[in-house]
N, C-alpha and C. Protein backbone atom coordinates (compact mmCIF):
# COMPACT_ATOMS: atom_id res chain seq x y z
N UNK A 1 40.44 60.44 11.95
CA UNK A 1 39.62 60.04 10.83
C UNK A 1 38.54 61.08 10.57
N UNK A 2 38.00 61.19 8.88
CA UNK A 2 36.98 62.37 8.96
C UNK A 2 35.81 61.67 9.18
N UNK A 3 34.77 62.59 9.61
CA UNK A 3 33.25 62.04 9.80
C UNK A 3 33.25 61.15 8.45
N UNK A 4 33.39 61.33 7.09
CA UNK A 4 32.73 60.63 5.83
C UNK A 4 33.33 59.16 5.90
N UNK A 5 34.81 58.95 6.56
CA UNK A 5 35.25 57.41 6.87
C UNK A 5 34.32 56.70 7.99
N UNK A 6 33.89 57.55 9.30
CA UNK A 6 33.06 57.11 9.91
C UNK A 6 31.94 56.53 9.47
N UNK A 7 31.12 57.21 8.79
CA UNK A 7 30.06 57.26 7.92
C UNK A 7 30.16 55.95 7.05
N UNK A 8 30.80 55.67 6.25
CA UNK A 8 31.03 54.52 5.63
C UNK A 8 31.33 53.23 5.90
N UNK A 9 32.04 53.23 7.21
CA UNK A 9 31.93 52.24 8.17
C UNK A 9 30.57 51.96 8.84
N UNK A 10 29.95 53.02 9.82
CA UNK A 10 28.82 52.96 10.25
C UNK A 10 27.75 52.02 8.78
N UNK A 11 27.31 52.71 7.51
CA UNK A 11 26.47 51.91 6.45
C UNK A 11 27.33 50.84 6.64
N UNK A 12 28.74 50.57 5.77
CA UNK A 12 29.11 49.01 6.17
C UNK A 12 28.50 48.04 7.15
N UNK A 13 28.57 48.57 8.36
CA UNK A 13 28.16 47.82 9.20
C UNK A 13 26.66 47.59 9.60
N UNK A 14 26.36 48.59 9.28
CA UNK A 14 24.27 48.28 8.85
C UNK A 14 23.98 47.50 8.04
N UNK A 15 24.92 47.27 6.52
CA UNK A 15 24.30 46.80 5.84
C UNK A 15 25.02 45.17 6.17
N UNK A 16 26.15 44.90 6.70
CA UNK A 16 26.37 43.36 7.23
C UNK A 16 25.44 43.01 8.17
N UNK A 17 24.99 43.83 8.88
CA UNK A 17 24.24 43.46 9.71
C UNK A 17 22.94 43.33 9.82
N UNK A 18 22.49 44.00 8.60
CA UNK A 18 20.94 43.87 7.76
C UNK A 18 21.23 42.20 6.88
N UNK A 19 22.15 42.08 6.33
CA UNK A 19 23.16 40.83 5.81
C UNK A 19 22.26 39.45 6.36
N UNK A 20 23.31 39.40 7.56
CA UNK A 20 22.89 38.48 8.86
C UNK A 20 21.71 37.99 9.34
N UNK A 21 20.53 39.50 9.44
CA UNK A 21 19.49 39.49 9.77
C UNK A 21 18.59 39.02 8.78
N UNK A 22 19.05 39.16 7.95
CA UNK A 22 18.14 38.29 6.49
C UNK A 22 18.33 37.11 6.15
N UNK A 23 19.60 36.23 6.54
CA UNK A 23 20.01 35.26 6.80
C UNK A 23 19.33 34.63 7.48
N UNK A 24 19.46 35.04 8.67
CA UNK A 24 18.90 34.10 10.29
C UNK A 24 17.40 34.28 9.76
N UNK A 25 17.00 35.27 9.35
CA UNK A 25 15.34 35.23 9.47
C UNK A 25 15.14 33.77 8.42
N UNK A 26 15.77 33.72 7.61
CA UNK A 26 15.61 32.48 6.19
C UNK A 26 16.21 31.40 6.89
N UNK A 27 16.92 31.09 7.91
CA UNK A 27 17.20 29.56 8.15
C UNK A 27 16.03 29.39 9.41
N UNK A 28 15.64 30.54 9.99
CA UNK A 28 14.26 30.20 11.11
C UNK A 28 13.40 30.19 10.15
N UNK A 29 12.86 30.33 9.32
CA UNK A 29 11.53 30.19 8.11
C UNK A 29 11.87 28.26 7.62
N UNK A 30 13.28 28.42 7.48
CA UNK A 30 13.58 26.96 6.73
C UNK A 30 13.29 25.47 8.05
N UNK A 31 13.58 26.41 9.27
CA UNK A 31 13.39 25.14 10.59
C UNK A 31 12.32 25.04 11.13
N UNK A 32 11.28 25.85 10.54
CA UNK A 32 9.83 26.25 10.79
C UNK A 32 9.46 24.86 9.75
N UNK A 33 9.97 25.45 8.39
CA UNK A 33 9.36 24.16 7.64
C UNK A 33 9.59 23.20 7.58
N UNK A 34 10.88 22.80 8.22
CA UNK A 34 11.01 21.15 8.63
C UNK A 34 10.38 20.75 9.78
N UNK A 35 9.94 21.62 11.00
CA UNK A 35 9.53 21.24 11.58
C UNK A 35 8.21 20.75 11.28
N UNK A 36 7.28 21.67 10.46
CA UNK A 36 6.30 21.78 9.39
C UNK A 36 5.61 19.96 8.79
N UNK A 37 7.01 20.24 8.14
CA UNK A 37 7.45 18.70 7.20
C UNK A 37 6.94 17.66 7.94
N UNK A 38 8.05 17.90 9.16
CA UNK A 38 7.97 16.29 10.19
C UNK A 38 6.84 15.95 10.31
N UNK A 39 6.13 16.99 10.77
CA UNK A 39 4.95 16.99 11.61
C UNK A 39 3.89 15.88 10.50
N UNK A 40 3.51 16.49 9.20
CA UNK A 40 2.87 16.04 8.26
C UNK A 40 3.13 14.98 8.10
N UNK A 41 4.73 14.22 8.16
CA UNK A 41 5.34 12.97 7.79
C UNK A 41 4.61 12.26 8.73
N UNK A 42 4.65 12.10 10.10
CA UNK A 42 4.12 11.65 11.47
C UNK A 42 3.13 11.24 11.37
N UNK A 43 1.88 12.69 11.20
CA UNK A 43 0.72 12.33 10.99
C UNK A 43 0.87 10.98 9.54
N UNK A 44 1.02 11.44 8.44
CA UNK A 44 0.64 10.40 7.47
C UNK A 44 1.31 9.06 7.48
N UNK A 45 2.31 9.07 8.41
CA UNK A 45 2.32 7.04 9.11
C UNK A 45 1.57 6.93 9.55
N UNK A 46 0.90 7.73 10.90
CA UNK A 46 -0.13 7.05 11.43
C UNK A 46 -1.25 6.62 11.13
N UNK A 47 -1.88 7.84 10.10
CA UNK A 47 -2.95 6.78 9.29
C UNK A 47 -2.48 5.75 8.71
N UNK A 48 -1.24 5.95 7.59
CA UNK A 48 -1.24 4.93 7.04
C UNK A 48 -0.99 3.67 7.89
N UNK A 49 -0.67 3.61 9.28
CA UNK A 49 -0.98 2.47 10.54
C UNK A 49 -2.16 2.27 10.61
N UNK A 50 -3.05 3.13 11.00
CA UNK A 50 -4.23 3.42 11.22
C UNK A 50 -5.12 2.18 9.90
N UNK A 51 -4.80 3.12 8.74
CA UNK A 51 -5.40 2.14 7.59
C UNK A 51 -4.95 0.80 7.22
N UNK A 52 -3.55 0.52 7.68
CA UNK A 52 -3.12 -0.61 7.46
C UNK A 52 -3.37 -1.95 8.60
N UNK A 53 -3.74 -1.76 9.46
CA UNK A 53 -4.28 -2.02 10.88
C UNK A 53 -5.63 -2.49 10.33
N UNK A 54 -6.63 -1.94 9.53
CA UNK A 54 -7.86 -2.35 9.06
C UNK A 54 -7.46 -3.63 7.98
N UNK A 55 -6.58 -3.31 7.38
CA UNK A 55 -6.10 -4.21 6.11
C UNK A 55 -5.70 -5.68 6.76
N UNK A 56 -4.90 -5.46 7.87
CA UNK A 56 -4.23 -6.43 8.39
C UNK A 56 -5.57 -7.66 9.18
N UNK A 57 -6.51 -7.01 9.53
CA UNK A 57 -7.73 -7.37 9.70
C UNK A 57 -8.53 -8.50 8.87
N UNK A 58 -8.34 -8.02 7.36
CA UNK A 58 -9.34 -8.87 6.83
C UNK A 58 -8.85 -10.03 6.06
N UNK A 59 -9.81 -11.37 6.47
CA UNK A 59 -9.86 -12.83 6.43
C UNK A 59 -9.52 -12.84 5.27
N UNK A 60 -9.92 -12.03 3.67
CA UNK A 60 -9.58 -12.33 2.24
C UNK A 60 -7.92 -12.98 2.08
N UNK A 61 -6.98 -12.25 2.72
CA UNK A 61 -5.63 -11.89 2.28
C UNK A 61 -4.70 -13.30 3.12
N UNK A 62 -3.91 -13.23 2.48
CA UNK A 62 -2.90 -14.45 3.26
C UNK A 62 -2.63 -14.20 4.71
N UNK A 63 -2.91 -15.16 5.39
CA UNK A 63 -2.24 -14.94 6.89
C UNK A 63 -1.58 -14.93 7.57
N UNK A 64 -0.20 -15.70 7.07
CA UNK A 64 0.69 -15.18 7.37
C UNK A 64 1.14 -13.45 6.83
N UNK A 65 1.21 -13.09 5.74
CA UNK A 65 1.64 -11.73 5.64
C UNK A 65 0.47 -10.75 5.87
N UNK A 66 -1.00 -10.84 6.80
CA UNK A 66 -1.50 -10.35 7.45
C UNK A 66 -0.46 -9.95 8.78
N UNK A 67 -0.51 -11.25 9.34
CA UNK A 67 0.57 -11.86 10.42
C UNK A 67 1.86 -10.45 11.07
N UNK A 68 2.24 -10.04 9.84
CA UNK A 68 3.44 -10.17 9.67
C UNK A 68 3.32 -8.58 9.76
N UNK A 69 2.19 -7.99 8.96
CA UNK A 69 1.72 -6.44 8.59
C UNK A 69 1.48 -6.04 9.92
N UNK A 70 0.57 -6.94 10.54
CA UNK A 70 0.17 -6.31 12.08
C UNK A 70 1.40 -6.65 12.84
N UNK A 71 1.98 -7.07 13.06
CA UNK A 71 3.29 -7.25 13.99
C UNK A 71 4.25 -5.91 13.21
N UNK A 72 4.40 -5.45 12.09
CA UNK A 72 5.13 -4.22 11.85
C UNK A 72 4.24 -3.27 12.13
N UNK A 73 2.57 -3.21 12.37
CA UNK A 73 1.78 -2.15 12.50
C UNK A 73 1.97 -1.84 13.88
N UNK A 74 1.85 -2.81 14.45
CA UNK A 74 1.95 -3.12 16.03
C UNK A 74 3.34 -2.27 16.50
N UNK A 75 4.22 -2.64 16.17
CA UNK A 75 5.66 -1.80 16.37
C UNK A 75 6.05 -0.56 16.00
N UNK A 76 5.26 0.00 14.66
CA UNK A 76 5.20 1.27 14.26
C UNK A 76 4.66 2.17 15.46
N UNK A 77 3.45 1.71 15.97
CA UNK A 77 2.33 2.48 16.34
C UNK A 77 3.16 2.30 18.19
N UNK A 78 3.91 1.35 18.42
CA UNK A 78 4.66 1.68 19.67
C UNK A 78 5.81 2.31 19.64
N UNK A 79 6.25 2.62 18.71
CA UNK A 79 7.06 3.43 18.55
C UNK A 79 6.95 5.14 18.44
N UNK A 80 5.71 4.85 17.44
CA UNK A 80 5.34 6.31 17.61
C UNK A 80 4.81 6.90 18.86
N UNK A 81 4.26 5.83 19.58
CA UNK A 81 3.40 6.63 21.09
C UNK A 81 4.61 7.01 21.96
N UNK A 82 6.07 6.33 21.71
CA UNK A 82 6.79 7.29 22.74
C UNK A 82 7.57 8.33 22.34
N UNK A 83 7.17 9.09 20.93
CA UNK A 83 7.49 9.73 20.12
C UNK A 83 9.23 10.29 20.35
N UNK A 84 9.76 9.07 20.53
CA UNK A 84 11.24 8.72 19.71
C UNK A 84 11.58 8.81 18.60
N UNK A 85 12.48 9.54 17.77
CA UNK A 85 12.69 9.27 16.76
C UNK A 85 14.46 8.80 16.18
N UNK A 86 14.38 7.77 16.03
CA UNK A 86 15.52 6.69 15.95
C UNK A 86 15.96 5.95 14.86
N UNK A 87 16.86 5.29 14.60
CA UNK A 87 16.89 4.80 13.58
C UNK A 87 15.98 3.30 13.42
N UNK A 88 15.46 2.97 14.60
CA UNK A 88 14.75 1.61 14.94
C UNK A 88 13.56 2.11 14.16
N UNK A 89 13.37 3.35 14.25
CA UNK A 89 11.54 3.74 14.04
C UNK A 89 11.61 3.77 12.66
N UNK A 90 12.49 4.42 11.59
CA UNK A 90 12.61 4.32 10.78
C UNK A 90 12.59 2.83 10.14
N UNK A 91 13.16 1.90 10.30
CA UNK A 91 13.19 0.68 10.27
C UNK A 91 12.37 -0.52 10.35
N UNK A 92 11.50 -0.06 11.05
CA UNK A 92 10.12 -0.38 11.20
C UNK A 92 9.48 -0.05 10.75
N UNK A 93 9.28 1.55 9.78
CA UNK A 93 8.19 1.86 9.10
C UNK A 93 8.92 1.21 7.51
N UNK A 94 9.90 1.18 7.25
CA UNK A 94 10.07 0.16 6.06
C UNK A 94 9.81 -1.21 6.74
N UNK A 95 9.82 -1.66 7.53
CA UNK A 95 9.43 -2.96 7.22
C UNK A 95 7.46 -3.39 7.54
N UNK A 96 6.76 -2.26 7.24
CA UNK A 96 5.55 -1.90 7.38
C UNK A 96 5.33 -1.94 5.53
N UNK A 97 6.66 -1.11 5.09
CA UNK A 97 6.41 -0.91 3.94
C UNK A 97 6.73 -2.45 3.48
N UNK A 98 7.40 -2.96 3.24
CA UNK A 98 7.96 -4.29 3.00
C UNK A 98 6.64 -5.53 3.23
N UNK A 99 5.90 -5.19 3.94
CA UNK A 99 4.71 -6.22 4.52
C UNK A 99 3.46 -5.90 3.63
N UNK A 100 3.58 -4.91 3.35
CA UNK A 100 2.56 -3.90 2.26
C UNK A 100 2.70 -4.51 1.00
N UNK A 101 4.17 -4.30 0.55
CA UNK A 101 4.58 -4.89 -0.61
C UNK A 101 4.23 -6.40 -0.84
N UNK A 102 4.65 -7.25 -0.11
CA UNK A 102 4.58 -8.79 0.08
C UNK A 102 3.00 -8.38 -0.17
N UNK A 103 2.23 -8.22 0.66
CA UNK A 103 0.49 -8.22 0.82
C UNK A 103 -0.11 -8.12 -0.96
N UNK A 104 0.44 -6.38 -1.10
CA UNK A 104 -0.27 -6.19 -2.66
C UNK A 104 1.20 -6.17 -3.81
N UNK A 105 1.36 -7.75 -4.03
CA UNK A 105 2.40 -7.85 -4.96
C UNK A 105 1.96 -7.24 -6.37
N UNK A 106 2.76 -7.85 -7.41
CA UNK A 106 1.99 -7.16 -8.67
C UNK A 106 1.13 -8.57 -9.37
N UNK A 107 1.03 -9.58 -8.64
CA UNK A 107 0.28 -10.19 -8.78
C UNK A 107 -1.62 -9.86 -8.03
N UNK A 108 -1.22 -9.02 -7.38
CA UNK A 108 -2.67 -8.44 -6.28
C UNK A 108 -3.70 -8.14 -7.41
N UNK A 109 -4.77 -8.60 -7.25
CA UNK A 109 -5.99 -7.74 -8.74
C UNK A 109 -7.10 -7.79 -7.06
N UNK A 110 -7.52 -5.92 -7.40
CA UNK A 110 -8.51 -5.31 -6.89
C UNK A 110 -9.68 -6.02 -6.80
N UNK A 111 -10.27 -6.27 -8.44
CA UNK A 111 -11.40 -6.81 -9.09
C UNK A 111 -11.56 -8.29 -7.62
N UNK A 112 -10.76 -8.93 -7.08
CA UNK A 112 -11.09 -9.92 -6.75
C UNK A 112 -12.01 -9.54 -5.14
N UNK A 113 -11.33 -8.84 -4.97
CA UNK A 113 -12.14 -8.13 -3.60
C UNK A 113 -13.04 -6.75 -3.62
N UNK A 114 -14.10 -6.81 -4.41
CA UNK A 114 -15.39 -5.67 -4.32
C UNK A 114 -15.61 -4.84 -3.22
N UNK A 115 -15.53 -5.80 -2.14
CA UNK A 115 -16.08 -4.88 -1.17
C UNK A 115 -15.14 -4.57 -0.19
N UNK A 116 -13.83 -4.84 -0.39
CA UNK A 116 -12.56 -3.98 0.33
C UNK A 116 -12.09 -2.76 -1.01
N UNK A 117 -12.68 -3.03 -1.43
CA UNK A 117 -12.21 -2.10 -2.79
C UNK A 117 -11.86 -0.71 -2.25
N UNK A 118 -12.83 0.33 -1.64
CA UNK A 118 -12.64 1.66 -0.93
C UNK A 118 -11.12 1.15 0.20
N UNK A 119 -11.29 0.30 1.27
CA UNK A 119 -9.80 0.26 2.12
C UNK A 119 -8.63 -0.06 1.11
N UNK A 120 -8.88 -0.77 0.36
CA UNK A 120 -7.45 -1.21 -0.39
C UNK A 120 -7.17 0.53 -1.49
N UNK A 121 -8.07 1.25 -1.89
CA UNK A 121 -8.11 2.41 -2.56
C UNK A 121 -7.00 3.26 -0.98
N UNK A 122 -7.48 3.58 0.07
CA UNK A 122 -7.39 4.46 1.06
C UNK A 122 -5.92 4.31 1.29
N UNK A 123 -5.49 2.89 1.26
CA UNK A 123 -4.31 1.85 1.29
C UNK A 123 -3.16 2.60 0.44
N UNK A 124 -3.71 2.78 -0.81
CA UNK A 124 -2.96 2.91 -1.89
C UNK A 124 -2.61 4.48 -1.69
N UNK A 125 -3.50 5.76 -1.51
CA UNK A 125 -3.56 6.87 -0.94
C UNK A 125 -2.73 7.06 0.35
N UNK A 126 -2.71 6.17 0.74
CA UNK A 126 -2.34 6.50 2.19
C UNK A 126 -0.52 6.04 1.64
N UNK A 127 -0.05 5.60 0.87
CA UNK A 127 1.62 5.36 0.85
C UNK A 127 1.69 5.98 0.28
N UNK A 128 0.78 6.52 -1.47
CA UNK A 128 1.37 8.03 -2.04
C UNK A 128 1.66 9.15 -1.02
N UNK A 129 0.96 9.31 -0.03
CA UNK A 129 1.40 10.63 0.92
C UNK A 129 2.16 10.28 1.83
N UNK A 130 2.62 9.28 2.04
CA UNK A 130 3.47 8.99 2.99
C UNK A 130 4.90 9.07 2.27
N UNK A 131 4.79 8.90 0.94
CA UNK A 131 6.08 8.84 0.00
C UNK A 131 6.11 10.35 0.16
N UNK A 132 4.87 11.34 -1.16
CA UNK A 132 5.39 12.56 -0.64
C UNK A 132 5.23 13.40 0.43
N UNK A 133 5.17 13.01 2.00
CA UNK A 133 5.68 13.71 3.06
C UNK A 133 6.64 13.44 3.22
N UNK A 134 7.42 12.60 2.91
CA UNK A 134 9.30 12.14 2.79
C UNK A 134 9.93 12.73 1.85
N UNK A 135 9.55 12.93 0.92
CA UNK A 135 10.17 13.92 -0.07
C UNK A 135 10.39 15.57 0.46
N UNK A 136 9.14 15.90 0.48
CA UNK A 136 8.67 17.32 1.58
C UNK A 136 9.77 17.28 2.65
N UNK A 137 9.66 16.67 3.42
CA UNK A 137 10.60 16.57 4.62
C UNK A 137 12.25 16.85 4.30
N UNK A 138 12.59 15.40 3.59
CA UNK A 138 13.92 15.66 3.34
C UNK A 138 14.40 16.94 2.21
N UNK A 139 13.47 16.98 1.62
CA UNK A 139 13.45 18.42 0.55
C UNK A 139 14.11 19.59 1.81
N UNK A 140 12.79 19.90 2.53
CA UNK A 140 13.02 21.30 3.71
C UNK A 140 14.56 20.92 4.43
N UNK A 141 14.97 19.49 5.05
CA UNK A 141 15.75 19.67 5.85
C UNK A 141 16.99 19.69 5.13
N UNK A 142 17.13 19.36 3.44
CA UNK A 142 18.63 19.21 2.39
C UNK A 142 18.80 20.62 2.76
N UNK A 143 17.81 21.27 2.30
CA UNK A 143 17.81 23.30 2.39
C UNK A 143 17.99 23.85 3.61
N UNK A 144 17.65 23.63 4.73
CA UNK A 144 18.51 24.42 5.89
C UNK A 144 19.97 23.39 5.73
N UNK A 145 20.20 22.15 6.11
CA UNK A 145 21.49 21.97 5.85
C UNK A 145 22.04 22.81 5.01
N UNK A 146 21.78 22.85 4.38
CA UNK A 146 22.72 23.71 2.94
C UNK A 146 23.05 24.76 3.32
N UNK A 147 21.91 25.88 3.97
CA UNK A 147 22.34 26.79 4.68
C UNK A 147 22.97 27.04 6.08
N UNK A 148 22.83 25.99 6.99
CA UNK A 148 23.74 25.86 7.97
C UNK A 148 25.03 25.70 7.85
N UNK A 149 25.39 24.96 6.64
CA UNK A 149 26.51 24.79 6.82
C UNK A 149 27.70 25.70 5.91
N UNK A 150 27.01 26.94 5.79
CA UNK A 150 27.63 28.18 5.28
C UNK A 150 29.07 28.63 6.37
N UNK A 151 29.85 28.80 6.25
CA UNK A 151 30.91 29.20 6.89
C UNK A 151 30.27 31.06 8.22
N UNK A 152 29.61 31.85 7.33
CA UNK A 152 29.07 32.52 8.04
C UNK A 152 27.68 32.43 9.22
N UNK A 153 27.13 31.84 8.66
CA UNK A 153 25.94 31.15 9.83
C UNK A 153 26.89 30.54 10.57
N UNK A 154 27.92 29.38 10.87
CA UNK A 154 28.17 29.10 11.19
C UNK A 154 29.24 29.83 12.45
N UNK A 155 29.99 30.50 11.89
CA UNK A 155 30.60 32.23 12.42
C UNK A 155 29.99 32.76 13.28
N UNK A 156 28.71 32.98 13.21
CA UNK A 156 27.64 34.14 13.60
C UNK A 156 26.52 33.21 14.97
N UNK A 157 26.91 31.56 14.49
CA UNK A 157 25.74 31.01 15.07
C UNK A 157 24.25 31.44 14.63
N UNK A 158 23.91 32.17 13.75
CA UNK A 158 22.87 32.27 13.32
C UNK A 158 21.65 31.35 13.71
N UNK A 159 21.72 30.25 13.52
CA UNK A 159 20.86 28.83 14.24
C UNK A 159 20.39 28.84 15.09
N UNK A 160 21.09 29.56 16.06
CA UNK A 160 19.98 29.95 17.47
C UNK A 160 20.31 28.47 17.83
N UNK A 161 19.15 28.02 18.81
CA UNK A 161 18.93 26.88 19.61
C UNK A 161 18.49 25.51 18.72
N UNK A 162 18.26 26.20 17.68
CA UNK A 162 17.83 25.01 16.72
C UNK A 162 18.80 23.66 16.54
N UNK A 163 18.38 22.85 16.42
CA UNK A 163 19.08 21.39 16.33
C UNK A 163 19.11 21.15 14.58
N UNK A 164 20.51 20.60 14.66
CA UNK A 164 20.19 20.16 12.93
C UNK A 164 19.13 19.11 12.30
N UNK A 165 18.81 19.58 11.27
CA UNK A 165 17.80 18.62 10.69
C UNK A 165 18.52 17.44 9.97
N UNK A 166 17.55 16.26 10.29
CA UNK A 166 18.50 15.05 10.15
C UNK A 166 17.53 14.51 8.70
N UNK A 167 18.12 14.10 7.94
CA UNK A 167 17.49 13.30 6.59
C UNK A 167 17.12 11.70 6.94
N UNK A 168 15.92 11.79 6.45
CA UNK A 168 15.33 10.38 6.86
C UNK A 168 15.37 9.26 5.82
N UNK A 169 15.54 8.40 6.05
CA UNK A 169 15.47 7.15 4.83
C UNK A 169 15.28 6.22 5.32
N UNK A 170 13.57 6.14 5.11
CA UNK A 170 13.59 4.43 4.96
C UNK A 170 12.69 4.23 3.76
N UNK A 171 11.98 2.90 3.25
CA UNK A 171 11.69 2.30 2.42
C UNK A 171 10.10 2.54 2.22
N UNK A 172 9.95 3.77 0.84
CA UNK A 172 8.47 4.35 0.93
C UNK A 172 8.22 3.78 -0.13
N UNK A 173 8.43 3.09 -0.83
CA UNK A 173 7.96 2.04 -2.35
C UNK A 173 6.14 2.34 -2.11
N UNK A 174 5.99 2.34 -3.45
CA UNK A 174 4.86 1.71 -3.02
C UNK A 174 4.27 0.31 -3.61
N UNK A 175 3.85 -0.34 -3.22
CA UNK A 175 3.58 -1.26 -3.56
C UNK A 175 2.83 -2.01 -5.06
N UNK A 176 3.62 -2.62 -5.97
CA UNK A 176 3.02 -3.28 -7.24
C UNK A 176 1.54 -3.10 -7.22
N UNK A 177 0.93 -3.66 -6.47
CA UNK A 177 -0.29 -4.02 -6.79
C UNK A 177 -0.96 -2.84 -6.38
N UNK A 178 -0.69 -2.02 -6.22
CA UNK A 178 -1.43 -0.91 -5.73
C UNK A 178 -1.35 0.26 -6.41
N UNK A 179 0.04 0.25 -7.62
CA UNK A 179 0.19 1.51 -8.49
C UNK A 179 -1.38 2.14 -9.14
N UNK A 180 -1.83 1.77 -9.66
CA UNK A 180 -2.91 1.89 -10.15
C UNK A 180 -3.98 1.81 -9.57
N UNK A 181 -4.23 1.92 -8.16
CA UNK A 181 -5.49 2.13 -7.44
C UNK A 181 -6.07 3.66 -7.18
């Protein structure tokens, strides 16, 4: 063979291999940001435990679906301390959401409670970000899927040690009575 076939092989193979390397660097940027994601998702249950835990507290609201909020707050917040993540945990934070809902139906009016007004506001804040850190999340982890499951990453192992990112779903509604807080 002459040096110039060598030569053309040699770039070929720099530039597949510059290829690759631009690849892998973009699915470690993409598992950075799901990891990113999670993290944010985590934190914003726990306040929203955190805040809903105060809610579940006060004498104004029905007691049974007080009752009912702290027994899903209660289970969220043991779930999260052995930082498992399962389909139980998921399941529990919709039925946190579900207790929320029942609590501020679209029958709920603010005006009647003045001076929970700021917690039931924090309330309402606290499930908008909990909705979009679930969006965020499953957004980052649709996009490395997408790219994992390229026939060449897959070839190459590109992924490294990384674990696939799993899509989460449970029930981030937010609650009637609270749209407008």
């Amino acid at each position: 063979m002459e040096i110039s076939n060598w030569v053309v092989i040699a770039v070929g193979l720099f530039l597949f291999a510059l290829y690759l390397s631009n690849v892998a660097g973009r699915l470690d940027r993409l598992h950075l940001k799901v990891e990113n994601a999670r993290n944010a998702l985590d934190r914003q249950l726990a306040l929203r435990s955190a805040i809903c835990s105060d809610i579940a507290e006060l004498d104004l609201l029905d007691a049974k679906l007080r009752n009912r909020l702290a027994n899903a707050i209660h289970a969220s917040i043991s779930e999260e301390s052995l930082d498992i993540h399962t389909k139980n945990e998921w399941d529990i934070e919709s039925e946190v959401t579900k207790s929320l809902c029942e609590l501020f139906n679209k029958d709920f009016d603010i005006t009647k409670y003045p001076n929970q007004k700021n917690l039931i506001q924090e309330t309402a804040g606290a499930t908008r970000r909990v909705q979009y850190a679930l969006t965020f999340y499953n957004d980052a982890a649709r996009s490395a899927i997408k790219v994992r499951r390229r026939w060449l990453v897959r070839s190459f192992r590109l992924f490294g040690r990384a674990s696939m990112p799993v899509l989460i779903d449970f029930d981030d509604q937010i609650p009637q009575g609270l749209e407008f807080c």
